[in-house]
N, C-alpha and C. Protein backbone atom coordinates (compact mmCIF):
# COMPACT_ATOMS: atom_id res chain seq x y z
N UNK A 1 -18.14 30.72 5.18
CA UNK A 1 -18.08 29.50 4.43
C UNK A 1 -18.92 28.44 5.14
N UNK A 2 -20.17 28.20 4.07
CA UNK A 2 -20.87 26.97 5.02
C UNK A 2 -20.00 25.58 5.36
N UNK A 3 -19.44 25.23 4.47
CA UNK A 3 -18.38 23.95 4.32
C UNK A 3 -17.71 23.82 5.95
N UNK A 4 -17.24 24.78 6.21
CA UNK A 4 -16.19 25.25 7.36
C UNK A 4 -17.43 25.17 8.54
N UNK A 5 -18.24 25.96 8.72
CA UNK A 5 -19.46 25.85 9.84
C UNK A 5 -19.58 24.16 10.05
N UNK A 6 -19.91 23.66 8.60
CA UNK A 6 -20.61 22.17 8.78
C UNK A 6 -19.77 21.17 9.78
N UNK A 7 -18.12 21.33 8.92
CA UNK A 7 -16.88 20.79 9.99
C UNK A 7 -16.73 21.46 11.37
N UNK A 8 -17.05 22.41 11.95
CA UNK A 8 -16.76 22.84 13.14
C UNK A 8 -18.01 22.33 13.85
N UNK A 9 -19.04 22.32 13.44
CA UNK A 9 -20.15 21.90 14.04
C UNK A 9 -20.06 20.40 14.33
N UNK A 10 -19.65 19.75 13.53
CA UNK A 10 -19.27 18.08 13.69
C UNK A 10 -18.31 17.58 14.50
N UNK A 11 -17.19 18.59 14.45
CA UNK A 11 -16.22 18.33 15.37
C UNK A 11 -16.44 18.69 16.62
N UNK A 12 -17.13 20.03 17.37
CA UNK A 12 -17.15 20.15 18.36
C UNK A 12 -18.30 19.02 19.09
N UNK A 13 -19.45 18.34 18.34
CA UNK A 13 -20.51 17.17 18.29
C UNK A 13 -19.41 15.68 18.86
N UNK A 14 -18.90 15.64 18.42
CA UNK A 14 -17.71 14.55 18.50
C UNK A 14 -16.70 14.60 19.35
N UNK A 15 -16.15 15.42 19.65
CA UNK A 15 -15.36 15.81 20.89
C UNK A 15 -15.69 16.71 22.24
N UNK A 16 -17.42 16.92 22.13
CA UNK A 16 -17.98 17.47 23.38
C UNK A 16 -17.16 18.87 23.79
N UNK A 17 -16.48 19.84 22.54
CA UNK A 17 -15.55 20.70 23.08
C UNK A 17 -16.56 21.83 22.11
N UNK A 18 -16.29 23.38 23.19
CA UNK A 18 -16.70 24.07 22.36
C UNK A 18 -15.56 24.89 21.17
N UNK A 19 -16.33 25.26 20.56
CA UNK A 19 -15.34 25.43 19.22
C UNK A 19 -15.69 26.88 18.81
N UNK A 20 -14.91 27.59 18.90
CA UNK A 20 -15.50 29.26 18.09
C UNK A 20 -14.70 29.64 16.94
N UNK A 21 -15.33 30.60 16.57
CA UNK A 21 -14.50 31.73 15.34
C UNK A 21 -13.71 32.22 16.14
N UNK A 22 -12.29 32.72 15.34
CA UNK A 22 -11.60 33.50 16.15
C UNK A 22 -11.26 34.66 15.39
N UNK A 23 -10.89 35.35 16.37
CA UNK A 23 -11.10 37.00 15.87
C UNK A 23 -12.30 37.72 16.06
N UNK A 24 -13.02 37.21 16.80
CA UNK A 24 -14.50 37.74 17.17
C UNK A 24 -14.35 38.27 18.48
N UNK A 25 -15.48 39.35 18.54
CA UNK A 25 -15.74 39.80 19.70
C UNK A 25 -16.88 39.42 20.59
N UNK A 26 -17.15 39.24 22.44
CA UNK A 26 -17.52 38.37 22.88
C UNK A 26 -16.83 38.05 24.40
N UNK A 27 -17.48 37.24 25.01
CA UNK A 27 -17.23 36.72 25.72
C UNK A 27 -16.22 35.58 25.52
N UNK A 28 -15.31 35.03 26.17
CA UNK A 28 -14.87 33.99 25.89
C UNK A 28 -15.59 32.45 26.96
N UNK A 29 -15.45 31.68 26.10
CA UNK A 29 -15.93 30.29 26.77
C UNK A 29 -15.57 29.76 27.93
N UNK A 30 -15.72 29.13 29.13
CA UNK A 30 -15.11 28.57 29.33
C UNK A 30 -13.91 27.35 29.23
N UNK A 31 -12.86 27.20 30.04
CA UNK A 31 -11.92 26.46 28.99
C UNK A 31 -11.87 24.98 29.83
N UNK A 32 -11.45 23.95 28.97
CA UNK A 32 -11.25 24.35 27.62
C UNK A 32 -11.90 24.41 26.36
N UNK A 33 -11.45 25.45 25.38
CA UNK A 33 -12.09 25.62 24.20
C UNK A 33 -11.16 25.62 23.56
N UNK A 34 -11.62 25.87 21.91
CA UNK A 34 -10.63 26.19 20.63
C UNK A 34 -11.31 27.07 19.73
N UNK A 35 -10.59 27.69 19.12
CA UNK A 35 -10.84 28.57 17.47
C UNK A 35 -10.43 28.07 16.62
N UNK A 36 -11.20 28.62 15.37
CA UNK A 36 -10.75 27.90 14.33
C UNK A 36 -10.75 29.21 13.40
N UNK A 37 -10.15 29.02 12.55
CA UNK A 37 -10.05 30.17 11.50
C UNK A 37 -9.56 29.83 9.62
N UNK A 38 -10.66 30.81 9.29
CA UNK A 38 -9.80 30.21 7.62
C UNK A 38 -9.02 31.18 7.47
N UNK A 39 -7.31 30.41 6.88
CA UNK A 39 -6.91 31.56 6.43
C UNK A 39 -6.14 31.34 4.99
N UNK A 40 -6.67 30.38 4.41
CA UNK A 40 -6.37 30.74 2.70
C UNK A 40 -7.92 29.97 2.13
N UNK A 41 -8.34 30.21 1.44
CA UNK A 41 -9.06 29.33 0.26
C UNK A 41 -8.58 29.83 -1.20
N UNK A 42 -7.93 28.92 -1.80
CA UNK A 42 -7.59 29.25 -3.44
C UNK A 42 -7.91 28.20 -4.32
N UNK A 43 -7.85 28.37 -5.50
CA UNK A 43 -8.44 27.18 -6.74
C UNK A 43 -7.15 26.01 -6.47
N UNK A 44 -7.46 24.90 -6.64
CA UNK A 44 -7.30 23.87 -6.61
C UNK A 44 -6.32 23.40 -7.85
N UNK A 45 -6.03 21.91 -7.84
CA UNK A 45 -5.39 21.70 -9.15
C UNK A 45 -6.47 22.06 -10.91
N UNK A 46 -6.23 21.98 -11.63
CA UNK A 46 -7.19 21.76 -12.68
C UNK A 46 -7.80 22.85 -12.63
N UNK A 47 -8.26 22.60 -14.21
CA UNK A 47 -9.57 24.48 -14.83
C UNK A 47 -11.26 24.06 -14.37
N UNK A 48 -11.46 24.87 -14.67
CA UNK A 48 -12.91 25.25 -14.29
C UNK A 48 -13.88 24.20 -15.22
N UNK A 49 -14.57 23.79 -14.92
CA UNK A 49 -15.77 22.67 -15.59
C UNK A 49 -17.13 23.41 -15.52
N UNK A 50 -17.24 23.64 -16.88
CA UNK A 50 -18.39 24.28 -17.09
C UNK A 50 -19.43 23.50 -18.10
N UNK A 51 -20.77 23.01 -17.30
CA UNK A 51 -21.36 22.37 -18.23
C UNK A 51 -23.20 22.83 -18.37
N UNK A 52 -23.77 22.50 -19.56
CA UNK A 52 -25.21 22.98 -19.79
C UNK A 52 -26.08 22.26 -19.62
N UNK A 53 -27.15 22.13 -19.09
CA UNK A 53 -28.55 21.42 -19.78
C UNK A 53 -29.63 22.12 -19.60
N UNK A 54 -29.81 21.35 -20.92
CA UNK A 54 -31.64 22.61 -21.41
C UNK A 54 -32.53 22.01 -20.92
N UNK A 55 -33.41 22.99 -19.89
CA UNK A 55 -34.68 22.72 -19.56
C UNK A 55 -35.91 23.27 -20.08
N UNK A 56 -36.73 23.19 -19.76
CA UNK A 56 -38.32 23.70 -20.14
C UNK A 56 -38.28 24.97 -20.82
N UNK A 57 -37.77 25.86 -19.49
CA UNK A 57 -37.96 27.62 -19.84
C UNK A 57 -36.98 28.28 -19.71
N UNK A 58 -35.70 27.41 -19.46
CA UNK A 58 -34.07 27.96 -18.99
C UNK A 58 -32.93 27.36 -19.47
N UNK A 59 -32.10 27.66 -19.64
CA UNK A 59 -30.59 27.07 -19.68
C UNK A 59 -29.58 27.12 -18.19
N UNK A 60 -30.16 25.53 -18.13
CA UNK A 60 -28.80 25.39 -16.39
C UNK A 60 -27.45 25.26 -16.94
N UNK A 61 -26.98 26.41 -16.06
CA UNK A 61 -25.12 26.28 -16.14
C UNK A 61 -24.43 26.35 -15.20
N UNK A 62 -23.54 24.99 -15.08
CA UNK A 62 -22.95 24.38 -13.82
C UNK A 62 -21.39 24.95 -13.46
N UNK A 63 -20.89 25.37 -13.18
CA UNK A 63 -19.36 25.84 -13.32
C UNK A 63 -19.24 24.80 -11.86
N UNK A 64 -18.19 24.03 -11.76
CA UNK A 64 -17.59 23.11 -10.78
C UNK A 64 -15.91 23.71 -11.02
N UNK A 65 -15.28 23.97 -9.81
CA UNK A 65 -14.07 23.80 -9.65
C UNK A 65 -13.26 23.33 -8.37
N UNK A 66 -12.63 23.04 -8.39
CA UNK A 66 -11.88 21.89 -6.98
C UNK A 66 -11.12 23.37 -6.39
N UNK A 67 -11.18 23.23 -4.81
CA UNK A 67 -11.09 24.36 -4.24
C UNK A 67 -9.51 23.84 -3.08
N UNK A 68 -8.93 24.15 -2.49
CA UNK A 68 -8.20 24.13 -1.09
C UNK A 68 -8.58 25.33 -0.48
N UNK A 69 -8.57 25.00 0.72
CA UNK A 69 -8.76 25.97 2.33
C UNK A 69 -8.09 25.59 3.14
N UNK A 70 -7.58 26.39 3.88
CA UNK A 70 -6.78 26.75 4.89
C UNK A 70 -7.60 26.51 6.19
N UNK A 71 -7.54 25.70 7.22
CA UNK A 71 -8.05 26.57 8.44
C UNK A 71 -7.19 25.97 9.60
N UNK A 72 -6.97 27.47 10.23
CA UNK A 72 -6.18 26.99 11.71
C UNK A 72 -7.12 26.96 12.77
N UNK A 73 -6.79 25.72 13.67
CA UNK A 73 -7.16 25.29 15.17
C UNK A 73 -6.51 25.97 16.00
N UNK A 74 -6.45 26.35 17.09
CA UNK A 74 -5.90 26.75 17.83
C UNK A 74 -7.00 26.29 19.40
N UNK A 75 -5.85 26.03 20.14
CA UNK A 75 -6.86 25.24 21.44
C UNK A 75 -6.33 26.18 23.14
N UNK A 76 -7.31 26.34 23.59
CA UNK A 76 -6.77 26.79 25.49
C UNK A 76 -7.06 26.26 25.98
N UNK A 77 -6.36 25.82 27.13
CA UNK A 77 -6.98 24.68 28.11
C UNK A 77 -6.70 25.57 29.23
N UNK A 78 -6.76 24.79 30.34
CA UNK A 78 -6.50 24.85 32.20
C UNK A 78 -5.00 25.17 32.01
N UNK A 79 -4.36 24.46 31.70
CA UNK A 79 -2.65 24.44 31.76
C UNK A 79 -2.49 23.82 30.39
N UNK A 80 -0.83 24.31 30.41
CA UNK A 80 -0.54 24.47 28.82
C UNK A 80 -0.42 22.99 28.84
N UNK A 81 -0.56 21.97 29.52
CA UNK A 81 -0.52 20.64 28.95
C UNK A 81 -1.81 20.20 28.48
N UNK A 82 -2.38 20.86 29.38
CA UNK A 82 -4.24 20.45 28.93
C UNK A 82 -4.59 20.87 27.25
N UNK A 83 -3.94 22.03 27.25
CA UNK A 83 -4.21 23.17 25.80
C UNK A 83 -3.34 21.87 24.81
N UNK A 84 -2.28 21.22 24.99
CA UNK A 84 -1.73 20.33 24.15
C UNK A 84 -2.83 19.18 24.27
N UNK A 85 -3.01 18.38 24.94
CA UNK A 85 -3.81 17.29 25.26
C UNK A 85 -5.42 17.42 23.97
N UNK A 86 -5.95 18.88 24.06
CA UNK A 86 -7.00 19.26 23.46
C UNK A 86 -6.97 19.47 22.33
N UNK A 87 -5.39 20.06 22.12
CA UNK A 87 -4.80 20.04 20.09
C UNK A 87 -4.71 18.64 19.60
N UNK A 88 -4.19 17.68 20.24
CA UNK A 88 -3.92 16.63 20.06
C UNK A 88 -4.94 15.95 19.43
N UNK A 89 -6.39 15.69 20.58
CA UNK A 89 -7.55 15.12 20.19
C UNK A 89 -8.15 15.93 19.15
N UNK A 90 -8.24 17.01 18.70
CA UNK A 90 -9.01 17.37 17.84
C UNK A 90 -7.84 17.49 16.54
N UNK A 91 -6.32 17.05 16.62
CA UNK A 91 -6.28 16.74 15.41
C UNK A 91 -6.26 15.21 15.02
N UNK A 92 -6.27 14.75 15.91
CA UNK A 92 -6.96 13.33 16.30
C UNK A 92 -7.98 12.66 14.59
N UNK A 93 -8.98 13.56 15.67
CA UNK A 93 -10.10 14.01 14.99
C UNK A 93 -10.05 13.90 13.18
N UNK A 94 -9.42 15.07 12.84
CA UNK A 94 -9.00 15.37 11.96
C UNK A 94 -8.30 13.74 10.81
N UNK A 95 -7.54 13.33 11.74
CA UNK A 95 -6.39 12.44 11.03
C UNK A 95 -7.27 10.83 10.83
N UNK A 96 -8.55 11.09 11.65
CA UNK A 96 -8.91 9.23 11.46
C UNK A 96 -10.53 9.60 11.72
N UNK A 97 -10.69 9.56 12.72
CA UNK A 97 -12.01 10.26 13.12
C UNK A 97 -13.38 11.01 11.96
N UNK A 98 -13.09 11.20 11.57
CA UNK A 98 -13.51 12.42 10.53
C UNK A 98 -14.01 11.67 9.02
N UNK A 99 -13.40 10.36 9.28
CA UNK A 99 -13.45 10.44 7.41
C UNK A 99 -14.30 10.37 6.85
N UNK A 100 -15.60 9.55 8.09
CA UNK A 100 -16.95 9.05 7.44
C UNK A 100 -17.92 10.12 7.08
N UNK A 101 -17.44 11.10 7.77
CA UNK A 101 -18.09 12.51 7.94
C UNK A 101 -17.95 13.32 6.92
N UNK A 102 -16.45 13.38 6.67
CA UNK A 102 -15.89 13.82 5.42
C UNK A 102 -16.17 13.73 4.09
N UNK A 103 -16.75 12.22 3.98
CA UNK A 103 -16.89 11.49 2.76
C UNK A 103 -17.98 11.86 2.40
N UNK A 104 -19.07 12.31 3.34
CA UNK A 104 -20.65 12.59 3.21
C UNK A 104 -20.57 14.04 2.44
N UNK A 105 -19.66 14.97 3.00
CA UNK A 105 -19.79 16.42 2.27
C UNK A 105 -18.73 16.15 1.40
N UNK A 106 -18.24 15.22 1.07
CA UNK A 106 -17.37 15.29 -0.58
C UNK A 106 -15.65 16.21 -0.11
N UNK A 107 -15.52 16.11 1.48
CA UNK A 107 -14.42 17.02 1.58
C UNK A 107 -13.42 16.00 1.62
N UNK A 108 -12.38 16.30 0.92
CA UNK A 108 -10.95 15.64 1.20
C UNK A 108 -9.63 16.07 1.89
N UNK A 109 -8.58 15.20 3.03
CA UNK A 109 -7.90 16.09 3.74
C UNK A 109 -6.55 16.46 2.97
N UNK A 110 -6.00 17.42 2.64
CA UNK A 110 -4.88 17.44 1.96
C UNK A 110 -3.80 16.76 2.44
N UNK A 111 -3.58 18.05 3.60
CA UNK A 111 -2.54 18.03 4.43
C UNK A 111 -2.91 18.52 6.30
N UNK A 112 -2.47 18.08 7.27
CA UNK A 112 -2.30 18.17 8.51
C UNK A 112 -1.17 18.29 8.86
N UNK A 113 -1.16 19.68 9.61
CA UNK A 113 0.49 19.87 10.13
C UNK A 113 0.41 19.27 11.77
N UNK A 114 1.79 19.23 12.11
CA UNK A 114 2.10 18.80 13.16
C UNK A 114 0.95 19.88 14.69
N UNK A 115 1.12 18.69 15.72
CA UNK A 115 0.86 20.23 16.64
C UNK A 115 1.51 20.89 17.30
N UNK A 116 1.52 22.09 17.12
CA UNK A 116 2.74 23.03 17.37
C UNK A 116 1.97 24.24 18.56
N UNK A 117 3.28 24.45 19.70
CA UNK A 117 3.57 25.58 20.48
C UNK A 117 3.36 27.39 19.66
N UNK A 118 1.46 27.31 20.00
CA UNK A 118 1.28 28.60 19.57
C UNK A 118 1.12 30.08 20.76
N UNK A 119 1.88 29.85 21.96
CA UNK A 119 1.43 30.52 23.23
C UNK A 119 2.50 31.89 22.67
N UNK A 120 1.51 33.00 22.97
CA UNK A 120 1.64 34.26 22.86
C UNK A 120 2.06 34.71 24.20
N UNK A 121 2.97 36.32 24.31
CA UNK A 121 2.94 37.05 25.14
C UNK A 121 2.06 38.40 25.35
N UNK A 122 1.26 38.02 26.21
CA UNK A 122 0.38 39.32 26.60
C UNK A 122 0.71 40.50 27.36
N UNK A 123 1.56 41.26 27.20
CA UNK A 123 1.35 42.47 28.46
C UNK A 123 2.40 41.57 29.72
N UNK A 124 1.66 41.62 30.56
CA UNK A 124 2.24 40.81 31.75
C UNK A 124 1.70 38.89 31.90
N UNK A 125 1.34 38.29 31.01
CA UNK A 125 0.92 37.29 31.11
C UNK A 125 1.19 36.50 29.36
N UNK A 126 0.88 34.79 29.80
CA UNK A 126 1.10 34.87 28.19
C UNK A 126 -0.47 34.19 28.39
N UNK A 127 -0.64 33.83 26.70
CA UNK A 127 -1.63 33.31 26.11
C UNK A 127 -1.44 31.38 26.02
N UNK A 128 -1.54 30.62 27.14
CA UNK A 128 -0.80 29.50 26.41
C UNK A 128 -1.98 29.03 25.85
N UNK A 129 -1.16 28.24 24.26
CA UNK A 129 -2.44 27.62 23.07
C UNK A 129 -1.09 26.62 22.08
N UNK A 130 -1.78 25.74 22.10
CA UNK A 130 -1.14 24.78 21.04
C UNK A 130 -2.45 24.31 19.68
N UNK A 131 -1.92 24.13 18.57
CA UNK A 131 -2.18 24.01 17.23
C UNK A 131 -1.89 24.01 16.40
N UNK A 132 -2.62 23.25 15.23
CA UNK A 132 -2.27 22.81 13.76
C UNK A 132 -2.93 23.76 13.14
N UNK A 133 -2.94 23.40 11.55
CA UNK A 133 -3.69 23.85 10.30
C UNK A 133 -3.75 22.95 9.43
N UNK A 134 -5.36 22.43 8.93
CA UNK A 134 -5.12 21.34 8.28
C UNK A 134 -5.60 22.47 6.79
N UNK A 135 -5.38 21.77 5.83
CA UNK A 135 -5.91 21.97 4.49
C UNK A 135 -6.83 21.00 4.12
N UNK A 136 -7.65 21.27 3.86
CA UNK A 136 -9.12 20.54 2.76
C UNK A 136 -9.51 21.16 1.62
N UNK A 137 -9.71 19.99 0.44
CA UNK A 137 -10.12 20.10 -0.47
C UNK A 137 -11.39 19.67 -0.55
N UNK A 138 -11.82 21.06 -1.93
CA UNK A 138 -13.37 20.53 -1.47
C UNK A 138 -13.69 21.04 -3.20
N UNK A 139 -15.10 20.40 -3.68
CA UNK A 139 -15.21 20.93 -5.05
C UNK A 139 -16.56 22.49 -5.05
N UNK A 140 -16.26 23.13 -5.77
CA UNK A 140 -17.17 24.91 -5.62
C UNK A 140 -17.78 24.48 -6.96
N UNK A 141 -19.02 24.73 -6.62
CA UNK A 141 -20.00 24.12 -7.33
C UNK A 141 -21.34 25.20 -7.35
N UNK A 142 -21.40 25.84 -9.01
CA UNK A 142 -22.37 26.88 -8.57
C UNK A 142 -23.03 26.85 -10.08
N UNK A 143 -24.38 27.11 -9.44
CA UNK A 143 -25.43 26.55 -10.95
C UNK A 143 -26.29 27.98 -11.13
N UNK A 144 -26.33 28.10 -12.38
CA UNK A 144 -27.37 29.26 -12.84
C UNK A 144 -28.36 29.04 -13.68
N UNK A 145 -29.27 29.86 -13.87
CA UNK A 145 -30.23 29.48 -14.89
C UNK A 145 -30.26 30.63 -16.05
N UNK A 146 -29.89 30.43 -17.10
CA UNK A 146 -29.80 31.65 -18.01
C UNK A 146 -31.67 31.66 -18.68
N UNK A 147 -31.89 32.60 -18.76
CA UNK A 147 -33.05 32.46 -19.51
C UNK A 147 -33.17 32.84 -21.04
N UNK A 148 -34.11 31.79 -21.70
CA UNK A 148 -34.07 31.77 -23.01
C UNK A 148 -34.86 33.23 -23.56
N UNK A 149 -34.53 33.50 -24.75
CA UNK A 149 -35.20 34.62 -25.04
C UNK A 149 -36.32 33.84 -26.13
N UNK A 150 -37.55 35.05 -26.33
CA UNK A 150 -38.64 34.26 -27.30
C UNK A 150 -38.24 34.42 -28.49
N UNK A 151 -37.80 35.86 -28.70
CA UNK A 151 -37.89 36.04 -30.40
C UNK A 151 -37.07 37.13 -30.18
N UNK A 152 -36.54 37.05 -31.57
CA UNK A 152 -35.33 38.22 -32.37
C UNK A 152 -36.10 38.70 -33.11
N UNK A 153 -35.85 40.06 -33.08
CA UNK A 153 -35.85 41.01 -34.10
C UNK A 153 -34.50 41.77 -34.84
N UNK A 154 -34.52 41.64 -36.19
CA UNK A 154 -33.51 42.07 -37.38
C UNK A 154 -33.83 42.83 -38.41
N UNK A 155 -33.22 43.94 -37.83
CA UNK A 155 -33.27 44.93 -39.10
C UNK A 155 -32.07 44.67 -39.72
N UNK A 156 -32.05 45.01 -41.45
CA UNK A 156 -31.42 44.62 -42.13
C UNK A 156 -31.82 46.00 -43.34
N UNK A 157 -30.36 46.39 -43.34
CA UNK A 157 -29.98 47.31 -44.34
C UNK A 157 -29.46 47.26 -45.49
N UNK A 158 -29.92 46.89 -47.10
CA UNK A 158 -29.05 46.88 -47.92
C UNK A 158 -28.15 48.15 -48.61
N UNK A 159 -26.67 47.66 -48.39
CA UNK A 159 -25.71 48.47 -48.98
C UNK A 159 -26.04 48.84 -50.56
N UNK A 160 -25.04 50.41 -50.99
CA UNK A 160 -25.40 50.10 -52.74
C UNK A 160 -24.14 49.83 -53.54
């Protein structure tokens, strides 16, 4: 999802933090870092907007529909206070920070959850990580060009 790249790229620009996909394979960053991940995108309130205009040698057709996405943060630091300290600012981010940015790609914030105690147990060690999931709405916007045809041909059979 480019939408999702554009926000991770802005946010890690703004908070000097690096920011990855998660679930990837790799090296990991030095910390601290965070992941981010989508994990819903579904249609939005309202139907699908579908509209035409005739050009030269084509028919443009616009289908627009209002979208929500899912994506979770998840942050590691030095110590699990640092890993909180780093959820914090980047939902920070998120809650005030963001809007002018926001407003430019047409994204709107739904909802922001609290930041929450996400530290895993590993084997003999844990994973400590604190994080949210915000939701954004955004509008899916996809244009085609149908092409006109020149001429029909009709055969025509009379019945008796």
């Amino acid at each position: 999802m480019n939408l999702v790249k554009l926000i991770r790229k802005q946010l890690a620009s703004d908070t000097a933090l690096t920011i990855i996909r998660a679930d990837q394979t790799g090296d990991l960053p030095n910390l601290p870092y965070a992941t981010y991940k989508v994990i819903g995108d579904r249609n939005g309130v309202g139907q699908e907007d579908v509209s035409h205009v005739n050009l030269p040698d084509a028919l443009l057709e616009t289908r627009k529909q209002e979208r929500n996405a899912t994506i979770s943060i998840n942050t590691y630091g030095t110590s699990h206070d640092n890993a909180y300290e780093v959820a914090t600012q980047l939902r920070k981010w998120f809650e005030w920070r963001s809007s002018l940015f926001l407003d430019e790609i047409h994204v709107v914030i739904v909802n922001l959850t609290d930041v929450t105690n996400r530290t895993t147990y590993l084997l003999d060690s844990y994973d400590e990580k604190w994080g949210f999931d915000v939701i954004i709405r955004y509008m899916d916007i996809d244009e085609n060009e149908v092409d006109y045809f020149d001429k029909v041909e009709v055969e025509m059979k009379l019945g008796r």
